[in-house]
Protein backbone atom coordinates (compact mmCIF):
# COMPACT_ATOMS: atom_id res chain seq x y z
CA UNK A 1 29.64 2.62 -7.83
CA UNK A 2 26.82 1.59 -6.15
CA UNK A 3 28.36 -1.88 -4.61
CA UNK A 4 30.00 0.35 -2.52
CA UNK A 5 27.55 2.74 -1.20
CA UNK A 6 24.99 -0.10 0.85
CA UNK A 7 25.82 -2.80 3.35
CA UNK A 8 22.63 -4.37 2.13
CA UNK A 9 21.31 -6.04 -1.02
CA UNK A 10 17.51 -7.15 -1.33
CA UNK A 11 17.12 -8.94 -4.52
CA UNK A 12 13.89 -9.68 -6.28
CA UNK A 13 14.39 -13.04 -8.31
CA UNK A 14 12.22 -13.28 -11.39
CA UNK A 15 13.48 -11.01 -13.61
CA UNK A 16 16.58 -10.39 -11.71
CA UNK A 17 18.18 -13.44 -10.79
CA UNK A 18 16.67 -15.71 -13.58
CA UNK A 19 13.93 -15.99 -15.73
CA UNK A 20 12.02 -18.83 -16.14
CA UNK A 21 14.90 -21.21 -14.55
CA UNK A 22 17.54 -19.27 -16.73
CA UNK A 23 19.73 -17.18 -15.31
CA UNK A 24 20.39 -13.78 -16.31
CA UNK A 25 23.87 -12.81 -17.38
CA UNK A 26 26.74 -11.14 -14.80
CA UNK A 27 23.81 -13.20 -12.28
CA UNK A 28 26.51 -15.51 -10.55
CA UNK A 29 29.57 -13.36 -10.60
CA UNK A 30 28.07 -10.41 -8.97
CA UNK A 31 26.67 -12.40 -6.23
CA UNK A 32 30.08 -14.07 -5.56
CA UNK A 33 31.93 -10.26 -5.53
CA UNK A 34 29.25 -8.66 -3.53
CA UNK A 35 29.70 -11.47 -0.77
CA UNK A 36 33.31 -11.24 -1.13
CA UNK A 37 33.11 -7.79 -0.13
CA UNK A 38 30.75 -8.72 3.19
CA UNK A 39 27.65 -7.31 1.57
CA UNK A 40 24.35 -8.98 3.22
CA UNK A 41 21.99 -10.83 0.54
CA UNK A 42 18.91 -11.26 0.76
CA UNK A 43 15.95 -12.78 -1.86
CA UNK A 44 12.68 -11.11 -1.61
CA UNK A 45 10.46 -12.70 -3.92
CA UNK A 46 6.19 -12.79 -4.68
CA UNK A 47 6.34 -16.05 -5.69
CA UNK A 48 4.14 -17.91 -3.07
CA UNK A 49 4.32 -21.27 -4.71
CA UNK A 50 7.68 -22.98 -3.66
CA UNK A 51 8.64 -23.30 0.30
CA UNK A 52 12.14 -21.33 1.35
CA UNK A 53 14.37 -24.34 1.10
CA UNK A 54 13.11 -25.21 -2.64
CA UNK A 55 14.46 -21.58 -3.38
CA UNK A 56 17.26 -21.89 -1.85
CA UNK A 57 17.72 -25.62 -4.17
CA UNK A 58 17.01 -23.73 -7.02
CA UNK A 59 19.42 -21.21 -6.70
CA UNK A 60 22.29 -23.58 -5.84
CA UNK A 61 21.09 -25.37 -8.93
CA UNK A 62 21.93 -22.85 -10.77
CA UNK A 63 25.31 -22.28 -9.38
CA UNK A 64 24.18 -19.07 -7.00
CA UNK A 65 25.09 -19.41 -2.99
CA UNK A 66 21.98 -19.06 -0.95
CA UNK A 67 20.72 -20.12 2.47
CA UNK A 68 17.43 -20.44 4.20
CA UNK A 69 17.55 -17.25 6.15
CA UNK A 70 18.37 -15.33 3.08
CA UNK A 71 14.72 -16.09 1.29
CA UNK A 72 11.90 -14.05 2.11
CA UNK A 73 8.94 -15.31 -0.09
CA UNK A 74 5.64 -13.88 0.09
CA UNK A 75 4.33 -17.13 1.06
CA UNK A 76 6.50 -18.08 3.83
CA UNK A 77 6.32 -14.25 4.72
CA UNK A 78 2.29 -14.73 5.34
CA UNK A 79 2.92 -17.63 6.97
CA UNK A 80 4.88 -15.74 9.56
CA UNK A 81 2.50 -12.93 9.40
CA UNK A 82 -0.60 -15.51 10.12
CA UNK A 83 1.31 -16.69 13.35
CA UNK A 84 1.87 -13.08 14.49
CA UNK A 85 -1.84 -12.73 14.19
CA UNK A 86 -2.70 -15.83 16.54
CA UNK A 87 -5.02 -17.35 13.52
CA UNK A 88 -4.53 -21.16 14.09
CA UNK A 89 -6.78 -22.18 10.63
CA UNK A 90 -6.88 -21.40 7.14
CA UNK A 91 -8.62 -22.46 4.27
CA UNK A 92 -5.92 -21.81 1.44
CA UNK A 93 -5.88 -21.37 -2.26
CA UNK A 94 -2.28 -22.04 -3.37
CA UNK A 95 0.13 -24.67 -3.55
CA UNK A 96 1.69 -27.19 -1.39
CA UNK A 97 4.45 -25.35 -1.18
CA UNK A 98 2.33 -22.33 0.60
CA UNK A 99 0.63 -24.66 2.07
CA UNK A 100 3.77 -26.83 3.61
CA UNK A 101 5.02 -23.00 5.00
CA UNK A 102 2.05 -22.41 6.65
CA UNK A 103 1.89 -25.92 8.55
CA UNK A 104 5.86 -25.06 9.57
CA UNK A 105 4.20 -22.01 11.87
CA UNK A 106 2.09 -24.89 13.45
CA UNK A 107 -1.06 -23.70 11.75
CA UNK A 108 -3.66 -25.64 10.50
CA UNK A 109 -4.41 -25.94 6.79
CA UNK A 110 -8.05 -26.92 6.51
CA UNK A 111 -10.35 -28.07 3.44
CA UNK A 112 -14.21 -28.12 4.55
CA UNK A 113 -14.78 -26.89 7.70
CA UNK A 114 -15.06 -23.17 8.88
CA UNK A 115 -11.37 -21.21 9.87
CA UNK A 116 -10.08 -17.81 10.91
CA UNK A 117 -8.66 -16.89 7.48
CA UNK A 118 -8.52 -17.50 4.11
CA UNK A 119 -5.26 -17.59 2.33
CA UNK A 120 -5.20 -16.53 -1.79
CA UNK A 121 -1.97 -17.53 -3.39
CA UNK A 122 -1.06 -18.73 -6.44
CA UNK A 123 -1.63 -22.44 -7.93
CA UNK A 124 -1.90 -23.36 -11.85
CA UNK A 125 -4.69 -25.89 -10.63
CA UNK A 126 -7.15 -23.97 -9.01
CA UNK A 127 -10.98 -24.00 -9.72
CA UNK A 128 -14.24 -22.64 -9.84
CA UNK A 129 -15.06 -24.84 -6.78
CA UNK A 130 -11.83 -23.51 -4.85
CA UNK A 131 -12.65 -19.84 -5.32
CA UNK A 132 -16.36 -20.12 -4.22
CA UNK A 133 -15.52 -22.13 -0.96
CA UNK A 134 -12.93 -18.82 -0.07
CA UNK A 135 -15.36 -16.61 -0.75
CA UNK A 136 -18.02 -18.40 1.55
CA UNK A 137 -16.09 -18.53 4.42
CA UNK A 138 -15.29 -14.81 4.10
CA UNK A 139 -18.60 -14.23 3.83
CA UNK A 140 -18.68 -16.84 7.54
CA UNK A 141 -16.20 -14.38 9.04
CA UNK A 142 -13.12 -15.71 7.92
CA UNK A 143 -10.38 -12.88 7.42
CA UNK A 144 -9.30 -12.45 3.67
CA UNK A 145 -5.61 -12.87 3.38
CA UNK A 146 -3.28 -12.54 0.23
CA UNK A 147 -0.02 -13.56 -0.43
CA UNK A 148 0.63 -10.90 -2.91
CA UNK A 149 -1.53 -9.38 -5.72
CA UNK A 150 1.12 -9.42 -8.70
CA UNK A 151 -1.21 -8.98 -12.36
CA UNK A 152 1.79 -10.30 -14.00
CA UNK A 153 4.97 -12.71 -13.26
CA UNK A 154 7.51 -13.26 -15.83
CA UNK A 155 7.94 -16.01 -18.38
CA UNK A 156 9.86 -17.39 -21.20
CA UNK A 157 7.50 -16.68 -23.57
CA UNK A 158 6.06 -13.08 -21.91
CA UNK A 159 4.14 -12.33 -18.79
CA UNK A 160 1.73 -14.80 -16.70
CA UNK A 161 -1.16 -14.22 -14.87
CA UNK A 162 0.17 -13.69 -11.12
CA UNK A 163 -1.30 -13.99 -7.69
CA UNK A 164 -2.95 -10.64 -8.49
CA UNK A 165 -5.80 -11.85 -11.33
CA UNK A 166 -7.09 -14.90 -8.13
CA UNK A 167 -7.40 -12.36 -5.61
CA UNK A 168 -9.58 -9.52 -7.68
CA UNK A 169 -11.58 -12.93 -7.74
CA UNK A 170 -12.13 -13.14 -4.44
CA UNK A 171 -12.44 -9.52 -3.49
CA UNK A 172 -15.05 -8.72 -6.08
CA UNK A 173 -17.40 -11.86 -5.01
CA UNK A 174 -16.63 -11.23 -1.32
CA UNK A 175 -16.91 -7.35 -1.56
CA UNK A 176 -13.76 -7.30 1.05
CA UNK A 177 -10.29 -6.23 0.99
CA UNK A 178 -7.58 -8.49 1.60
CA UNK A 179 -4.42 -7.74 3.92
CA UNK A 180 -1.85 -7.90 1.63
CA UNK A 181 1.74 -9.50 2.35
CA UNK A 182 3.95 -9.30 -0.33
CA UNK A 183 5.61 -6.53 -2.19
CA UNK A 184 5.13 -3.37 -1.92
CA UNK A 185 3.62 -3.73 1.15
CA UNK A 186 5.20 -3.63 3.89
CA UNK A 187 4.99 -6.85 6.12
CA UNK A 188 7.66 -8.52 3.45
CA UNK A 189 9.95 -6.00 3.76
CA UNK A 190 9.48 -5.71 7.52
CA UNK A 191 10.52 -9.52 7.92
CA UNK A 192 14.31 -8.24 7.13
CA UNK A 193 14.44 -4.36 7.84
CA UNK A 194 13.26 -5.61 11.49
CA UNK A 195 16.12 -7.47 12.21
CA UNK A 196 18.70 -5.44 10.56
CA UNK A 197 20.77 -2.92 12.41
CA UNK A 198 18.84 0.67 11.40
CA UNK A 199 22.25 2.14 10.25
CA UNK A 200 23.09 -0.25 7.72
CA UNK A 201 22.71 1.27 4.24
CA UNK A 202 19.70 -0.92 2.03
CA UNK A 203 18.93 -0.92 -1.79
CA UNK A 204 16.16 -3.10 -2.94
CA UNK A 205 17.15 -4.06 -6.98
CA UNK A 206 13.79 -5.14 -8.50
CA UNK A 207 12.33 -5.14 -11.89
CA UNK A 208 8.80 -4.50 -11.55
CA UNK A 209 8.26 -0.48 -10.93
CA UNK A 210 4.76 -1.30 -9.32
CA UNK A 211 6.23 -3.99 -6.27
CA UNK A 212 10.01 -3.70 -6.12
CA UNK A 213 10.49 0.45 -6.49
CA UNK A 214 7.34 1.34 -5.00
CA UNK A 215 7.89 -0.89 -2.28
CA UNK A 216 11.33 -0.01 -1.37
CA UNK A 217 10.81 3.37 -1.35
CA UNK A 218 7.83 3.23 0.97
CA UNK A 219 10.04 1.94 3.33
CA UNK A 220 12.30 4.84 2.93
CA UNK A 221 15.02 2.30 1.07
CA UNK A 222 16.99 2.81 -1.83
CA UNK A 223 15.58 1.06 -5.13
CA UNK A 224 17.41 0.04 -8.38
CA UNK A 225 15.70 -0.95 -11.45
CA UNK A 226 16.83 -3.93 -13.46
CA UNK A 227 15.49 -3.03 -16.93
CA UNK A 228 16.49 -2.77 -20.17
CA UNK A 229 14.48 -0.01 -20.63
CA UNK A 230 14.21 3.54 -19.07
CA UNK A 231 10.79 4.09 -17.35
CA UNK A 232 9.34 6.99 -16.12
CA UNK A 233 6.03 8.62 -14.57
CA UNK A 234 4.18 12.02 -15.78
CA UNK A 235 4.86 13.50 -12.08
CA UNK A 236 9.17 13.28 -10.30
CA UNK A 237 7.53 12.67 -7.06
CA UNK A 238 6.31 9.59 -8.25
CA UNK A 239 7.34 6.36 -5.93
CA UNK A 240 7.57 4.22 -9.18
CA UNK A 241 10.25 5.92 -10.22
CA UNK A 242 13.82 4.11 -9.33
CA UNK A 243 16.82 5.63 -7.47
CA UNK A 244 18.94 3.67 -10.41
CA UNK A 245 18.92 1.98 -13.09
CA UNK A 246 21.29 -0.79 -14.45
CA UNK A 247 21.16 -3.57 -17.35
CA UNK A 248 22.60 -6.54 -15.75
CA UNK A 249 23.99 -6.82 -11.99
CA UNK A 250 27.33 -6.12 -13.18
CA UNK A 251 26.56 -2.48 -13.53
CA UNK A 252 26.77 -2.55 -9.75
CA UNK A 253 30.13 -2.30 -9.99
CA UNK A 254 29.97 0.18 -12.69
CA UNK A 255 31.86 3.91 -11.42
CA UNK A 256 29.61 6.16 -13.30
CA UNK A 257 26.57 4.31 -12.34
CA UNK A 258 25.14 6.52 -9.02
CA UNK A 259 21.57 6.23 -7.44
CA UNK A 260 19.78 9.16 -6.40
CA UNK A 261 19.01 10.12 -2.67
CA UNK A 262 15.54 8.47 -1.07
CA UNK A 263 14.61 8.92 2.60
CA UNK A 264 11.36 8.14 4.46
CA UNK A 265 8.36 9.19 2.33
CA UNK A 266 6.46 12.22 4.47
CA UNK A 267 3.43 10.07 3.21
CA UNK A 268 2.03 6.91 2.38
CA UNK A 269 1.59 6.55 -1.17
CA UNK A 270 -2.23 6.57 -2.81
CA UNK A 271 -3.52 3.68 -4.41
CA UNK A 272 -6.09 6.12 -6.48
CA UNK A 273 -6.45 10.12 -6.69
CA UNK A 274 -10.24 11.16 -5.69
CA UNK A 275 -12.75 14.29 -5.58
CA UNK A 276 -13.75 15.37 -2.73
CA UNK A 277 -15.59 18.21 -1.05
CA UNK A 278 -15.64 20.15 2.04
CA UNK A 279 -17.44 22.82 4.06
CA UNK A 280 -17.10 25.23 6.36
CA UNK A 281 -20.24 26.33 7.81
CA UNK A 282 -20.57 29.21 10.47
CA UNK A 283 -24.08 29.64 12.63
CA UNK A 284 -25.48 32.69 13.85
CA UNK A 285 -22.92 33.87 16.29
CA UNK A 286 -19.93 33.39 14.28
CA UNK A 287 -19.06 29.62 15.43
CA UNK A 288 -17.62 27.12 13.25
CA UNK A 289 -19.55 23.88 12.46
CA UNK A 290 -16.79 20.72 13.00
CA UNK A 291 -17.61 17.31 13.69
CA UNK A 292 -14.94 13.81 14.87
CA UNK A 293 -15.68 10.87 12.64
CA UNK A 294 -15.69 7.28 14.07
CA UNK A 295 -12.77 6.32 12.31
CA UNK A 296 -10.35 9.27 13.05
CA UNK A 297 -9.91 10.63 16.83
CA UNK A 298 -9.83 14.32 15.28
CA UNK A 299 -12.03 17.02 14.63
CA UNK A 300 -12.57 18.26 11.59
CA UNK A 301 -14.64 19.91 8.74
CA UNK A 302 -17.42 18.66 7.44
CA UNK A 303 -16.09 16.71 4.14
CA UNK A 304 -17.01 14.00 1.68
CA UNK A 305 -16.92 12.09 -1.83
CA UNK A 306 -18.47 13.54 -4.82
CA UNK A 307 -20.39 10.60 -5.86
CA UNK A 308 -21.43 9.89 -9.49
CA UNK A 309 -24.06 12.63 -11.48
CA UNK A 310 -22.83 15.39 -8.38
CA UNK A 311 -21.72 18.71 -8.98
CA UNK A 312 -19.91 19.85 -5.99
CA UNK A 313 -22.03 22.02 -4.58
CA UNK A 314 -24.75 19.12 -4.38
CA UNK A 315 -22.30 17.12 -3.11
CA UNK A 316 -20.93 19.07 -0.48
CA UNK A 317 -24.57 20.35 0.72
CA UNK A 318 -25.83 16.31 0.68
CA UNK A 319 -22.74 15.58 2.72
CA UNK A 320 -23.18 18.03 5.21
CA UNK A 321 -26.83 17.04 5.84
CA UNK A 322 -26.05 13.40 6.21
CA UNK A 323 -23.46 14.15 8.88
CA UNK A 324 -25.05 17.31 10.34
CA UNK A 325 -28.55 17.13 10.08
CA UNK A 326 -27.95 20.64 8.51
CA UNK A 327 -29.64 21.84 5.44
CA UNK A 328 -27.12 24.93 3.66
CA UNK A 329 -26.65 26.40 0.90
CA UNK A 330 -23.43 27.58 -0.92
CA UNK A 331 -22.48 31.04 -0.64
CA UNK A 332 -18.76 30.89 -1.85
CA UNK A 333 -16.16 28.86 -2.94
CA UNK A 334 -12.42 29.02 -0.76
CA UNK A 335 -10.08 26.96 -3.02
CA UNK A 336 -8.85 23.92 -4.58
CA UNK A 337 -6.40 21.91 -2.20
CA UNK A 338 -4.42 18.96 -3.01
CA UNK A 339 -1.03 18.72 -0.93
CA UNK A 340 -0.82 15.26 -0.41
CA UNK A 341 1.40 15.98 2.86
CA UNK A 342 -2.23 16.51 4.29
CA UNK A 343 -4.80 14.64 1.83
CA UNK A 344 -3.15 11.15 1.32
CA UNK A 345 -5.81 9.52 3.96
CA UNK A 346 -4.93 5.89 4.87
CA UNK A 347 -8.18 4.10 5.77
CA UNK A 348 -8.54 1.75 8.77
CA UNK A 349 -9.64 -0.85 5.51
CA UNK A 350 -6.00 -0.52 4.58
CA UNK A 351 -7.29 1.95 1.20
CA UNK A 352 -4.82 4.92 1.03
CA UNK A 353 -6.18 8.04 -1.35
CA UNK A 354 -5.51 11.13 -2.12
CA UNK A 355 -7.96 13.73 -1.77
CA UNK A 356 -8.69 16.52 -4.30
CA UNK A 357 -10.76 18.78 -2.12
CA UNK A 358 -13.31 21.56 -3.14
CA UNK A 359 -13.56 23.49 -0.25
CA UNK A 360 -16.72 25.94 0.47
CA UNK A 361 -18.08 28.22 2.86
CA UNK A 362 -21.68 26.97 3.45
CA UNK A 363 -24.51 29.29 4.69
CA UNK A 364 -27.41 27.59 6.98
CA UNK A 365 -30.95 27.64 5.74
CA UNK A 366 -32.83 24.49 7.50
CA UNK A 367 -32.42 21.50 9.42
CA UNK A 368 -31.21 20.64 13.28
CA UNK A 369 -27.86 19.33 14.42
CA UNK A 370 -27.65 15.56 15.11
CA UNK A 371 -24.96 12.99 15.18
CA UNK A 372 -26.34 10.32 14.50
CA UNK A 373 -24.43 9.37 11.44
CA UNK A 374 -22.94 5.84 11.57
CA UNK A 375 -19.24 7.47 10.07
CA UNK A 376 -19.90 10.55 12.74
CA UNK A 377 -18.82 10.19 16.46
CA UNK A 378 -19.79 14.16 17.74
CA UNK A 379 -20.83 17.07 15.97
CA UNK A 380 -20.72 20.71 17.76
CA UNK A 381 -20.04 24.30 16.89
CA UNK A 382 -16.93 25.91 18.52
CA UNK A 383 -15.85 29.53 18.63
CA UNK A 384 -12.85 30.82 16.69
CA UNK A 385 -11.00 30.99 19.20
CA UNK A 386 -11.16 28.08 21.32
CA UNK A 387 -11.25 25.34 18.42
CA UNK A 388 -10.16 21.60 19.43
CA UNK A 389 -6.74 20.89 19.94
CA UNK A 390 -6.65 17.78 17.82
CA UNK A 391 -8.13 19.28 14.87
CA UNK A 392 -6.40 18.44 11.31
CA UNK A 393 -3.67 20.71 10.63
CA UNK A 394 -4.75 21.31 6.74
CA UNK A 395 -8.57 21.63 8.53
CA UNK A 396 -7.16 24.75 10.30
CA UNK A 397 -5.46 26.38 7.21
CA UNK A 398 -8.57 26.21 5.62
CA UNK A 399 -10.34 28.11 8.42
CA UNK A 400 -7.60 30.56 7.65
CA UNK A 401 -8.17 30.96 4.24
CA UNK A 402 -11.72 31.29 4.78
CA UNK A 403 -10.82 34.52 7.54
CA UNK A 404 -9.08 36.11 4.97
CA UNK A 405 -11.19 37.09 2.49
CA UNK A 406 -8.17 38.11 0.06
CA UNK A 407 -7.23 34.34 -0.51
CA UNK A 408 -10.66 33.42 -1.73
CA UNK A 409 -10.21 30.76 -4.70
CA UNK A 410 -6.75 29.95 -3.66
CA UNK A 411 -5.46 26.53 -5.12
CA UNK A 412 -3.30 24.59 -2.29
C-alpha cells in the first residue's frame, strides 16, 4: 500500500483536502492514520490569497490537525523567496493575505512609488488601474514576480479563473517573463525538500496533472493523482502522467494500490516543442565552422529558429549569416534529431524547449567571418582534430554523422 512505502506526504489542498470549504470524504481519517503511523505532512498549496496561519484555521475548522510549519502556500513561499533575493519593495497585486506574508519577511509593500519587484497574485478585486501600475513599473525596472500561474482553481460550481489568467495580463503588456514560485516550479517544493533529510521517501498527492504531477516529478518525487478519472498523455515519458492514482485518500491504505518508480528526470521538462535548424559548414582546408553564444559558455554549431514563411534551408542559411557573416548554400541534408537528453535547452529567461533540429552540411559561397552578433560571443574555424573541449556533446555526434557519409538522413 502506498502509506507504507514514503516517510513523506505533500498534500495539495483544493481538490484534495476540500473543495470549496467542504471536505472530501476518507479527508480526516487518513490524515489522523498517516500521523499515527509518524508519517510527515505537509500542505503545499497555489492559493496565494490567505496567510499560513488562516490555513492552518481552516483546516482545524474542519476537524483536520495542522500547524504553521506544515503550510507551504505559494504566497508565503514568494514571500520567502523575495527575502532570499534581498528585494526590500514590492508593488503587489493580491490580497492582504499575500500582502500580510510579505510584510512578515520585513519587506515593504508599496502603492505609488517605484520598487524592486512586482508581485502578481490572486485577488477577486483587482482592476484595470492595478494591472497598468504593475506593468509600468516593470517597464521602470521592477522585477516581475508571480505567485503561481494556475488557469484554473476549483469551485463548487466548476473551475475559477486562477492566478494564471492576471499574470498572462501582465506578461503580454510588459513583454517579460515572470519568475514563477508556485507549483510546478521548483522554489515551492524546495521550501520543504531543503530541509528534509535526502533519504526520506516523498510522494506529492495532487489533483491537477499540470502543477502537482508535473511538479513532483521534476523534482525527482513520487506523484499520486487524486482523480476520479484516469488521465493520460499521447507519449509514457510524459511528466503529467502520475506514479498513482487513487479516488479518495483512503486508497492510501489500499494493498493493491502500488505507484510506479520515478527518479530524477535526466532533463528539465519543455514548456513547448520547436523547429529548429543547424549547420555544419567546412572552409577550404577541411575546418569546421563553430561559434560560443553569449548565453552558453560552449562551442557549438551554428543553429537557429525557423521563423514564420521559412523553409529550412532559408532558415538555416539566414541564421548562419547573421551569426557568421557567412553567405552558404545547402549542399546536403545530415538528419532529423530530437533526443531531448540533448535538445531540452533551458534559457537564462527561465523558457525551457525542446528542439527539433534539421541539421545540414552548408557549403561557402560569399561573405567574411565576424562576430559581431549580439547572441554570438566568438566565432572561429577549428580542425577536426583539435575541436574545443567544451563543445556540446550532441554538437559532436553530429560532426560524426556528417564524417560518415553512410548515416546521411539519419533521424536521432
Amino acid at each position: 500500500m502506498l502509506a507504507e512505502k514514503f516517510d513523506v506526504f505533500l498534500f495539495d489542498l483544493d481538490g484534495v483536502i476540500y473543495i470549496g470549504g467542504k471536505l472530501l470524504p476518507g479527508v480526516k481519517e487518513t490524515l489522523a492514520q498517516l500521523r499515527r503511523l509518524n508519517k510527515r505532512i505537509y500542505f503545499l498549496t497555489n492559493d496565494p490569497i490567505p496567510t499560513r496561519r488562516q490555513f492552518v484555521e481552516r483546516l482545524q475548522g474542519l476537524g483536520i490537525e495542522a500547524h504553521l510549519d506544515e503550510i507551504i502556500s505559494s504566497g508565503w513561499a514568494t514571500a520567502k523567496t523575495l527575502r532570499l533575493m534581498e528585494i526590500n519593495s514590492v508593488y503587489v497585486l493580491g490580497s492582504d493575505g499575500l500582502k500580510t506574508e510579505i510584510r512578515g519577511f520585513g519587506i515593504d509593500v508599496v502603492e505609488k512609488s517605484d520598487c524592486q519587484a512586482v508581485v502578481v497574485g490572486h485577488d477577486d478585486q483587482l482592476s484595470y488601474g492595478h494591472i497598468r501600475q504593475a506593468i509600468q513599473l516593470i517597464h521602470r525596472g521592477a522585477k516581475f514576480i508571480a505567485t503561481n500561474v494556475d488557469a484554473t482553481f476549483p469551485g463548487p460550481e466548476g473551475p475559477c479563473p486562477g492566478t494564471g489568467a492576471i499574470v498572462s495580463a501582465v506578461q503580454t503588456s510588459s513583454g517579460r517573463r515572470p519568475v514563477i514560485i508556485g507549483k510546478p516550479y521548483p522554489p515551492m517544493f524546495r521550501t520543504v525538500l531543503d530541509h528534509l533529510d535526502p533519504h526520506l521517501r516523498v510522494a506529492m498527492v495532487g489533483d491537477n496533472p499540470y502543477t502537482d504531477i508535473l511538479g513532483a516529478h521534476q523534482q525527482g518525487i513520487t506523484a499520486i493523482l487524486r482523480s476520479d478519472k484516469a488521465v493520460d498523455f499521447p507519449s509514457p515519458k510524459d511528466f503529467r502522467i502520475p506514479d498513482a492514482r487513487i479516488t479518495n485518500l483512503k486508497e492510501l491504505f489500499t494493498p493493491a494500490i502500488t505507484a510506479r518508480p520515478w527518479g530524477k528526470p535526466p532533463y528539465a521538462w519543455p514548456e513547448t516543442v520547436e523547429p529548429a535548424v543547424a549547420a555544419v559548414v567546412f572552409d577550404g582546408d577541411g575546418r569546421i565552422l563553430l561559434i560560443k553564444r553569449v548565453d552558453f559558455d560552449v562551442w557549438g554549431l551554428p543553429t537557429g529558429h525557423i521563423e514564420p514563411g521559412e523553409t529550412v534551408q532559408e532558415a538555416v542559411i539566414r541564421e548562419v549569416y547573421e551569426e557568421t557573416g557567412l553567405r552558404v548554400k545547402v549542399s546536403r541534408y545530415i538528419g532529423v534529431y530530437s533526443d531531448p537528453m540533448y535538445l531540452v535547452v533551458s534559457h537564462p529567461s527561465g523558457k525551457v524547449c525542446h528542439y527539433i533540429t534539421s541539421c545540414m552540411e552548408c557549403k561557402i559561397v560569399g561573405g567574411y567571418l565576424r562576430a559581431d552578433c549580439v547572441e554570438t560571443a566568438e566565432v572561429a574555424f577549428f580542425e577536426l582534430d583539435n575541436l574545443p573541449t567544451n563543445l556540446l556533446t550532441l554538437h559532436g555526434e553530429w560532426l560524426r554523422d556528417v564524417l560518415n557519409r553512410d548515416n546521411a538522413g539519419v533521424l536521432r
